[in-house]
Protein backbone atom coordinates (compact mmCIF):
# COMPACT_ATOMS: atom_id res chain seq x y z
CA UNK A 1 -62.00 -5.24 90.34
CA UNK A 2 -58.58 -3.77 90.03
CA UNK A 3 -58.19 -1.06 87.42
CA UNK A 4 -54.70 -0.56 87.74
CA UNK A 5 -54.40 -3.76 85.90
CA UNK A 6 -56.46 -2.53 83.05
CA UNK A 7 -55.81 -0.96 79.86
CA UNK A 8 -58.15 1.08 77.89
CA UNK A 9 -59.18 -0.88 74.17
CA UNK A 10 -59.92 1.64 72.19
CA UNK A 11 -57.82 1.81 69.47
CA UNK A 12 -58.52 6.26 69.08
CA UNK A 13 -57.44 6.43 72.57
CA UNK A 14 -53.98 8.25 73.27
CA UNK A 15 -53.31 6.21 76.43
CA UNK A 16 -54.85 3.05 74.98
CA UNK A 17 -52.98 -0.01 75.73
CA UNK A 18 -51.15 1.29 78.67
CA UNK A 19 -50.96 -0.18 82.19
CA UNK A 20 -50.54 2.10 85.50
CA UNK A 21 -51.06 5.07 84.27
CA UNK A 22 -53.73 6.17 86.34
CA UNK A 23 -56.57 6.82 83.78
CA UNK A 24 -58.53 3.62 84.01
CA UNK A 25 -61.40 3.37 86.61
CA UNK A 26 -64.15 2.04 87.88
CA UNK A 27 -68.01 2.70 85.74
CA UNK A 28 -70.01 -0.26 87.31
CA UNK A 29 -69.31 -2.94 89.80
CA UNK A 30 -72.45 -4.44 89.39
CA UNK A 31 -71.73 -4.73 85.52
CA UNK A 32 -67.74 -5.15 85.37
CA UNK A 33 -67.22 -2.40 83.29
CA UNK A 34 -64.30 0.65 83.40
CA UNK A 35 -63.69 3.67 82.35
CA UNK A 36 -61.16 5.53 80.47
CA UNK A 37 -60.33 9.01 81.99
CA UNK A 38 -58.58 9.96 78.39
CA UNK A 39 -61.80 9.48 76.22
CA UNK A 40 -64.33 8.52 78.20
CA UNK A 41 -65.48 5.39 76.93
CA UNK A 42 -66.72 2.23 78.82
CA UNK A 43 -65.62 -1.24 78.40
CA UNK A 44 -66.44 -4.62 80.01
CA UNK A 45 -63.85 -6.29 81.50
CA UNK A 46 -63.64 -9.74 79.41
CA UNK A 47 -63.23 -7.18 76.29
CA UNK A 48 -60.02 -8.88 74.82
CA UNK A 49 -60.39 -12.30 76.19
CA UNK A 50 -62.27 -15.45 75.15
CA UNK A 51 -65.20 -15.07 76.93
CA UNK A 52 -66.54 -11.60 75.67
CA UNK A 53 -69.99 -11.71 74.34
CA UNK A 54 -69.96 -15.09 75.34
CA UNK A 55 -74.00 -15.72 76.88
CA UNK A 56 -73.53 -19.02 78.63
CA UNK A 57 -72.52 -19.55 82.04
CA UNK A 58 -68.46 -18.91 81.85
CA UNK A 59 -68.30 -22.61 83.62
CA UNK A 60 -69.65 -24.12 81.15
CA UNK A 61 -67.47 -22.16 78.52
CA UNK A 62 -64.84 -23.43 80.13
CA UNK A 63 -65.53 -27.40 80.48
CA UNK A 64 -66.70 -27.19 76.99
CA UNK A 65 -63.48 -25.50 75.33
CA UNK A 66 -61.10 -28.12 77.41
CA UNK A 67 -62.93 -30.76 75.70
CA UNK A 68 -62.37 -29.95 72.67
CA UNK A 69 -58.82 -29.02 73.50
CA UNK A 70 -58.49 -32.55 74.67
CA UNK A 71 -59.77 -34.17 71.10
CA UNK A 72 -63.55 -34.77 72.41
CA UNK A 73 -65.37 -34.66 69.52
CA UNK A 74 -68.52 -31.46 68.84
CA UNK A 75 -71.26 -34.86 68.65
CA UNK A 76 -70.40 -35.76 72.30
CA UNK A 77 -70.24 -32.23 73.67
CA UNK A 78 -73.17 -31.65 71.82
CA UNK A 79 -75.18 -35.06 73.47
CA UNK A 80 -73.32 -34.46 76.54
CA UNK A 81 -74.64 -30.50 77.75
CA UNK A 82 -77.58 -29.94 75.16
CA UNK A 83 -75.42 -27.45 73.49
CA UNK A 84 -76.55 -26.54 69.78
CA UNK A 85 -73.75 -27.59 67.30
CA UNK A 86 -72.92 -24.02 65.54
CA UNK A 87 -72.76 -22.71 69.42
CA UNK A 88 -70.05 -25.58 69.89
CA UNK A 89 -68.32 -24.99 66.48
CA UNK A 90 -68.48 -21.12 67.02
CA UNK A 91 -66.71 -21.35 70.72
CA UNK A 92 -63.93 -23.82 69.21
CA UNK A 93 -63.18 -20.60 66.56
CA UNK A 94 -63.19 -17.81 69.24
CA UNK A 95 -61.02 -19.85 71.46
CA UNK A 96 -58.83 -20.92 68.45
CA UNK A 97 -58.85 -17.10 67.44
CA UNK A 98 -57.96 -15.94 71.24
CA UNK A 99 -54.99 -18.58 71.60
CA UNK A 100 -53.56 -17.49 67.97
CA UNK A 101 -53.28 -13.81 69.56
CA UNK A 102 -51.90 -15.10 72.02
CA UNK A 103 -49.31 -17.13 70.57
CA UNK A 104 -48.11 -14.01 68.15
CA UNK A 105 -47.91 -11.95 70.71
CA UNK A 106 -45.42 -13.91 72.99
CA UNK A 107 -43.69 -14.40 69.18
CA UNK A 108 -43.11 -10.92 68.10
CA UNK A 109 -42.04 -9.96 71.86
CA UNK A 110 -39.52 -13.22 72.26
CA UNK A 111 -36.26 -14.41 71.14
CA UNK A 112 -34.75 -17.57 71.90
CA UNK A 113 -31.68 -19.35 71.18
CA UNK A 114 -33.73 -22.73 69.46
CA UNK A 115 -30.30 -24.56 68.95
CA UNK A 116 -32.36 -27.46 67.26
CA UNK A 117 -35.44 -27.56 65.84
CA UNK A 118 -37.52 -30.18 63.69
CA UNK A 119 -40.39 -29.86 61.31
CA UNK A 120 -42.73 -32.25 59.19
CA UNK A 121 -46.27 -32.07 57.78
CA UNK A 122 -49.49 -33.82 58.57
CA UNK A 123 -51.86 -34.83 56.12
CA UNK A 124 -55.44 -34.67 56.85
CA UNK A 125 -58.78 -35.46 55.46
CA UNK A 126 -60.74 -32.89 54.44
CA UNK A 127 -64.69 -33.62 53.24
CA UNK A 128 -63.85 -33.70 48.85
CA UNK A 129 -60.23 -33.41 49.54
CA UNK A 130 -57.25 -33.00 51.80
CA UNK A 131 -55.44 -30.46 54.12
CA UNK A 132 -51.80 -30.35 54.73
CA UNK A 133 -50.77 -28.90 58.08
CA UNK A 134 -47.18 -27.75 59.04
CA UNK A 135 -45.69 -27.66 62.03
CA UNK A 136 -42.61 -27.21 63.83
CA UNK A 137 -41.09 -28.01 67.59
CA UNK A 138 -37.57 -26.58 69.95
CA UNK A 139 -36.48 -30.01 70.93
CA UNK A 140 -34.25 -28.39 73.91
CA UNK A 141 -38.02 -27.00 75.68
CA UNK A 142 -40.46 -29.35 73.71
CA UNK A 143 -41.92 -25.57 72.77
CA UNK A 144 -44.33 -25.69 69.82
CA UNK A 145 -43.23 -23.03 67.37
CA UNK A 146 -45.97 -22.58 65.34
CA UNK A 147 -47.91 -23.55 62.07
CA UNK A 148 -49.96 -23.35 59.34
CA UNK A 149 -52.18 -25.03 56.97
CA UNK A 150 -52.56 -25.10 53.09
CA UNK A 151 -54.99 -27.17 50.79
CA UNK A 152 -51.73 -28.19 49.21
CA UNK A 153 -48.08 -29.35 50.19
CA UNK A 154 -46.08 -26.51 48.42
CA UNK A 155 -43.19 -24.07 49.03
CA UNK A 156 -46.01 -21.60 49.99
CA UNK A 157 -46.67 -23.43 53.15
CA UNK A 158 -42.94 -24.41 53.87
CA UNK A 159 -42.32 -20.71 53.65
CA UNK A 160 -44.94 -19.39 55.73
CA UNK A 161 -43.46 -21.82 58.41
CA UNK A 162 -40.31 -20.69 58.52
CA UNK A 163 -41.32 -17.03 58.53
CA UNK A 164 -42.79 -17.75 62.17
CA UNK A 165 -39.46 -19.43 62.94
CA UNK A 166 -37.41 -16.34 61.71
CA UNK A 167 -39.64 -14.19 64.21
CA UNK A 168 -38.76 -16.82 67.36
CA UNK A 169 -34.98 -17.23 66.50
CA UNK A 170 -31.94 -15.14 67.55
CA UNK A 171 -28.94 -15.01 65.16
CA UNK A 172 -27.17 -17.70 66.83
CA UNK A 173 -25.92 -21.20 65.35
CA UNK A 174 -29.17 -23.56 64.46
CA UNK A 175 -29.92 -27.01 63.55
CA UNK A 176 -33.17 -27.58 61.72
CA UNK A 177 -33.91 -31.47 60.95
CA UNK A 178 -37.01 -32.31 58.50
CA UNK A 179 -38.21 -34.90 56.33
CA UNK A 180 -37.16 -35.34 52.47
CA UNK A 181 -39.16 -32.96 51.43
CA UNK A 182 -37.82 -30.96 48.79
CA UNK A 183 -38.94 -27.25 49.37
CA UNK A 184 -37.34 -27.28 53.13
CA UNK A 185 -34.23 -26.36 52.59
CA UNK A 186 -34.46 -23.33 50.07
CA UNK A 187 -37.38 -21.77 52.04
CA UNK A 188 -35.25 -21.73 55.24
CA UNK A 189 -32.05 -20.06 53.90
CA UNK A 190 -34.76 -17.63 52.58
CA UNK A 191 -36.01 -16.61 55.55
CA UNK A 192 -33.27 -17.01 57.90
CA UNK A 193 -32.11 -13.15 56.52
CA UNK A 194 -31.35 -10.43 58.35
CA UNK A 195 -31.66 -6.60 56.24
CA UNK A 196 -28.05 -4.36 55.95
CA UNK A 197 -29.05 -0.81 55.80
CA UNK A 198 -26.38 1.11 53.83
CA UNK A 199 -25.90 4.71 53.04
CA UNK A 200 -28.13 4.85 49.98
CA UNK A 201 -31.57 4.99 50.43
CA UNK A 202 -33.82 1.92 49.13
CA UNK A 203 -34.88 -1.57 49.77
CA UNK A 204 -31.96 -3.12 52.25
CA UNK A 205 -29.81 -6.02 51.76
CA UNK A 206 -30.42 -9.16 52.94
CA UNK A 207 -27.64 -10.96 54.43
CA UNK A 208 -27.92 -14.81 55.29
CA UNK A 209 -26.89 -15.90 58.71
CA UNK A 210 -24.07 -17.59 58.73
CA UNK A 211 -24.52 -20.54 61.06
CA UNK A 212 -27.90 -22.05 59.99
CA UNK A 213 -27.47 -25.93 59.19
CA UNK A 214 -30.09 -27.95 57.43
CA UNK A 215 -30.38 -31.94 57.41
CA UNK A 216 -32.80 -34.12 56.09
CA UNK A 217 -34.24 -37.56 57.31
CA UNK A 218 -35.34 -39.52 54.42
CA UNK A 219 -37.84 -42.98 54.84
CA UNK A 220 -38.57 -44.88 52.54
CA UNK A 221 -40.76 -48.00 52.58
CA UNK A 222 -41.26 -50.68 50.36
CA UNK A 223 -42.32 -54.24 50.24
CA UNK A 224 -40.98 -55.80 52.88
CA UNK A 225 -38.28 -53.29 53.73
CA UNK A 226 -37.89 -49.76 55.43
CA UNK A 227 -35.29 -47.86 55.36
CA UNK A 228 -33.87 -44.38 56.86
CA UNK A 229 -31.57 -41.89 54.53
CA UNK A 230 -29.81 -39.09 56.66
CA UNK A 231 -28.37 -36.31 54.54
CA UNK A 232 -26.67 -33.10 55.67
CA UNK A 233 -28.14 -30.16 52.73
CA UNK A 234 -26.24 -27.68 54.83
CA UNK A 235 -23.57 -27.05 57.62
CA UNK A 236 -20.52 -27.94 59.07
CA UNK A 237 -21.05 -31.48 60.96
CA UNK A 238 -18.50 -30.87 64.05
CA UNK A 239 -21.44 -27.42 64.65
CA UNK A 240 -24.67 -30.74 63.92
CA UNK A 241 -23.02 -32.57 66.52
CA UNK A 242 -22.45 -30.24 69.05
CA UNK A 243 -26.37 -28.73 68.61
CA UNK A 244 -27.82 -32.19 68.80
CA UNK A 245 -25.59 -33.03 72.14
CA UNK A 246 -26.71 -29.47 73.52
CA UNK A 247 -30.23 -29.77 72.65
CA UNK A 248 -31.28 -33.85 72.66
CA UNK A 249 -28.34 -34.78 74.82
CA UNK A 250 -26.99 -37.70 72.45
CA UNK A 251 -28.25 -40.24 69.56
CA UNK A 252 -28.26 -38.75 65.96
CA UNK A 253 -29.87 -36.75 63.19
CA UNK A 254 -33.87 -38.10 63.69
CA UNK A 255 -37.30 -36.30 63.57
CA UNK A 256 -38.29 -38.20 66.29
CA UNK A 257 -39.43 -35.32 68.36
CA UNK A 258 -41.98 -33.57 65.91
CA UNK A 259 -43.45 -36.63 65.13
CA UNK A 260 -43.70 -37.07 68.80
CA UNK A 261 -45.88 -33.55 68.30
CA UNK A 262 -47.80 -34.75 65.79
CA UNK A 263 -49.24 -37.85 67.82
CA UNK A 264 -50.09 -35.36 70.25
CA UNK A 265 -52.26 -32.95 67.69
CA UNK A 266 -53.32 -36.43 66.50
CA UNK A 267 -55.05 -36.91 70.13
CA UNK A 268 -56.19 -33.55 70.87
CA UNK A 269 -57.60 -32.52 67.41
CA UNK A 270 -60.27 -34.84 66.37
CA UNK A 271 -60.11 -34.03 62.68
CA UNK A 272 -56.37 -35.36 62.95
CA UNK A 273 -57.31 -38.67 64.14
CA UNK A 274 -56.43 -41.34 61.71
CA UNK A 275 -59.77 -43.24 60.16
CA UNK A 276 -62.07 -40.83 61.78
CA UNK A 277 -65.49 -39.51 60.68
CA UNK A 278 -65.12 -35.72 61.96
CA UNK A 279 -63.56 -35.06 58.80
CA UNK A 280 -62.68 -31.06 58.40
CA UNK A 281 -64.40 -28.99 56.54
CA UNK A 282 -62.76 -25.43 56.34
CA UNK A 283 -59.08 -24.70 56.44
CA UNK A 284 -59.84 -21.56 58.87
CA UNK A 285 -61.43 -23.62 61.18
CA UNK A 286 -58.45 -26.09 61.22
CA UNK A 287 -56.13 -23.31 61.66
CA UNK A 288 -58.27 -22.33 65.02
CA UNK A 289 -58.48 -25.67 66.27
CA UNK A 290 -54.60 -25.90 65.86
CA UNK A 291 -53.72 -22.88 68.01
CA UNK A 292 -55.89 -24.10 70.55
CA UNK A 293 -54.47 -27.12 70.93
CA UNK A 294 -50.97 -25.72 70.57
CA UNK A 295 -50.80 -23.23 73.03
CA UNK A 296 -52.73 -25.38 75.55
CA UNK A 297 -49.74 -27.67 74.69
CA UNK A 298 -47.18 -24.98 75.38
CA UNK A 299 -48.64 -23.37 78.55
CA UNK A 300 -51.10 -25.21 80.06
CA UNK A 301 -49.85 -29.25 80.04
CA UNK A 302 -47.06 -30.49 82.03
CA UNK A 303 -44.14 -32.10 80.05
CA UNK A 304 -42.99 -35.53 81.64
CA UNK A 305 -39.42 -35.52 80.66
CA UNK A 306 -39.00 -31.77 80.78
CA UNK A 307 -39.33 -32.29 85.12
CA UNK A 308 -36.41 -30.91 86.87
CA UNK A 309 -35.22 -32.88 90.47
CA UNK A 310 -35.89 -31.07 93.68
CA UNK A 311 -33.86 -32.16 97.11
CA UNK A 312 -35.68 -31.42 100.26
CA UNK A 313 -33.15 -32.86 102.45
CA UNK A 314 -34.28 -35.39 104.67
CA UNK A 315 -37.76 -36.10 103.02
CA UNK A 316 -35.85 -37.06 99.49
CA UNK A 317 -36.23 -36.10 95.99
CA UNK A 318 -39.28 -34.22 94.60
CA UNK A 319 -40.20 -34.06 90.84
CA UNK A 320 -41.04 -29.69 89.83
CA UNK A 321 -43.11 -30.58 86.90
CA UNK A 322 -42.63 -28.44 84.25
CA UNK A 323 -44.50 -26.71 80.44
CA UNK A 324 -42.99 -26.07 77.55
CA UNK A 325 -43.28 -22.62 77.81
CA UNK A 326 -42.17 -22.29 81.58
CA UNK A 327 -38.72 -24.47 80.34
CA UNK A 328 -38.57 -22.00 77.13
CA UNK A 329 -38.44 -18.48 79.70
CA UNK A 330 -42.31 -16.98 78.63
CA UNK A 331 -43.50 -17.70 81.73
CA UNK A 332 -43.03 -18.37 85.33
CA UNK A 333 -45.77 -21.26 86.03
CA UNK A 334 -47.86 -23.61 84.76
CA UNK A 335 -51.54 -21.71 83.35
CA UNK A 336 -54.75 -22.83 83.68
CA UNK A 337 -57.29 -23.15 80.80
CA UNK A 338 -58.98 -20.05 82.38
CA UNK A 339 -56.12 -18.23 82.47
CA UNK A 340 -55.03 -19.29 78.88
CA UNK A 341 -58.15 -17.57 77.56
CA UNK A 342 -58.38 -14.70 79.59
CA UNK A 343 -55.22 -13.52 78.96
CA UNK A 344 -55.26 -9.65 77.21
CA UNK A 345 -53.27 -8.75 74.72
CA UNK A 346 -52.82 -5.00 74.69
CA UNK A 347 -52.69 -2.81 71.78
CA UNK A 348 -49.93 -1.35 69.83
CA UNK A 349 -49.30 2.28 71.28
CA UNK A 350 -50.88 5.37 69.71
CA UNK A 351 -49.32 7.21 66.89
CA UNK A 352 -50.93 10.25 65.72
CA UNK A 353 -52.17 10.71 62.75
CA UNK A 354 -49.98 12.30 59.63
CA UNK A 355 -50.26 15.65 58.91
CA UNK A 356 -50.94 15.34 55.24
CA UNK A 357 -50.71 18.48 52.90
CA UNK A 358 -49.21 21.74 52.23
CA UNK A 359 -48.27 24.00 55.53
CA UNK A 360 -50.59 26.85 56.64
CA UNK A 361 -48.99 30.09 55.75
CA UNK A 362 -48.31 32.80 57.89
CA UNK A 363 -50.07 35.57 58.15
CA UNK A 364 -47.80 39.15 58.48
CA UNK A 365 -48.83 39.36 61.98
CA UNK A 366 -47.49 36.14 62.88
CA UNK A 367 -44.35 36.72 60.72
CA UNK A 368 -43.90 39.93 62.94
CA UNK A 369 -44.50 38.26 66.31
């Protein structure tokens, strides 16, 4: 146990949330737990990871959540260990629930130049209807951005979307390819605003950045044909050119790597899998199964064409395998599964509490002093 590592979870504390500080020590070895020297309360260390309150063998935890990670259905996990079915279900929505902290976290604490990014939709079958599923990729890093899910294809979901972009992006010049669908466009220069504070008081202006460009891919299929419309909605097209050579390297305007993505949540989410029988049944629980399998994506698989070449002299050339996230900057090496769900998010810091009503008055003696 190392305490200086720790940060106290209560959410009344003062210090809570803070790192070094000397006020976190040790209750119980026996039982894992610390103590805060601010306000004296206990707490275990998995509190704010994926395996707190979890009664299994943490193994086992483990095994089970990179299955399902990996698209292995809840009927074969379930044949497979003995495991009840809810117990299965109800680790896939902690871990799902864990990784979506996660994610925000290293969102509202990150900005990156994307240069390019692509986006598209998945449909998926849903047990007396369907779910629609958004999502969005930086084709420079192969990073998956985030996304979100909606009983229906509508600007709602499109704008959600790009309100997780907004948080990601720096004001610098952009690229975002999608499909031909209609509410794109409109809910990006929406949310691609930045506020102007002026000398009144008031709700701020919003200003739209200047160097956001927008193109479309448009397919089209029909008896015996197919064919590909490319349509710029949006932008200068010396500025597409240059973002597509900095970002993909050559070839044109294409969504070829987000639908690239979406074979791979296609393989690792068994609800996505085309003609399947593990049909979903909640949108929440899509939404959990999603983050899992995107930030396992980002941080914990290695990205074939995202390898850099290392000379060692004499013995030759060696391949430094890298993830999405280490080529992106959030991190310095490739995580484990364990260390995916067992990483802490810490708190906002304290703020006191308003003073709310009138002054106390002061009494003569005090108006004396």
């Amino acid at each position: 146990m190392n305490p200086s590592k720790e940060f106290c979870p209560n959410m009344k504390c003062p210090d809570r949330g803070k790192i070094g500080e000397g006020n976190i020590g040790v209750h119980s070895q026996k039982e894992r737990r610390c103590i805060c020297r601010t306000c004296d309360k206990t707490f275990s260390l998995t509190r704010g990871t994926a395996v707190y309150g979890i009664k299994k063998a943490h193994d086992l935890f483990w095994i089970v959540v990179t299955l399902l990670a990996f698209g292995c259905p809840t009927q074969a996990i379930v044949a497979a260990f003995g495991l009840d079915e809810r117990t299965v279900r109800a680790w896939m929505q902690k871990s799902g629930e864990h990784c979506q902290g996660v994610h925000e976290s290293f969102m509202e604490q990150t900005d990156l130049d994307l240069e390019h990014v692509q986006a598209d939709e998945i449909k998926i079958k849903q047990q007396g209807g369907t779910l629609w599923m958004a999502l969005a990729i930086m084709v420079s890093t192969r990073l998956w951005l985030g996304g979100a899910v909606s009983e229906k294809r509508d600007k709602s979901l499109i704008r959600r979307l790009a309100g997780q972009l907004m948080c990601w992006a720096l004001c610098r010049p952009i690229l975002l390819a999608v499909d031909g669908f209609g509410a794109y466009p409109k809910a990006f220069i929406q949310a691609f605003r930045s506020p102007l504070k002026g000398e009144k008081g008031g709700r701020p202006r919003l200003i739209a950045w200047a160097d956001v460009n927008i193109v479309q891919v448009v397919k089209q299929r029909t008896t015996g044909a197919f064919s590909v419309t490319r349509r710029v909605k949006q932008g200068c097209p010396q500025q597409i050119w240059e973002l597509i050579e900095c970002s993909q390297g050559d070839g044109t305007i294409n969504t070829a790597y987000i639908e690239r993505l979406n074979a791979t949540f296609r393989q690792r989410l068994a609800p996505l899998v085309r003609r399947t029988r593990h049909l979903a049944r909640l949108p929440q629980t899509l939404t959990c199964g999603m983050y899992l399998v995107g930030c396992v994506y980002n941080f914990c698989s290695e990205h074939h064409s995202l390898r850099l070449p290392l000379y060692v002299g004499e013995r030759g050339l060696r391949w430094v395998q890298r993830t999405p996230a280490l080529a992106a900057g959030l991190t310095d090496h490739c995580w484990t599964l364990e260390e995916l769900l067992s990483f802490k998010i810490a708190p906002d810091p304290y703020q006191p509490p308003k003073k709310r009503g009138r002054p106390r008055k002061q009494t003569f003696g005090e108006a004396n002093a």
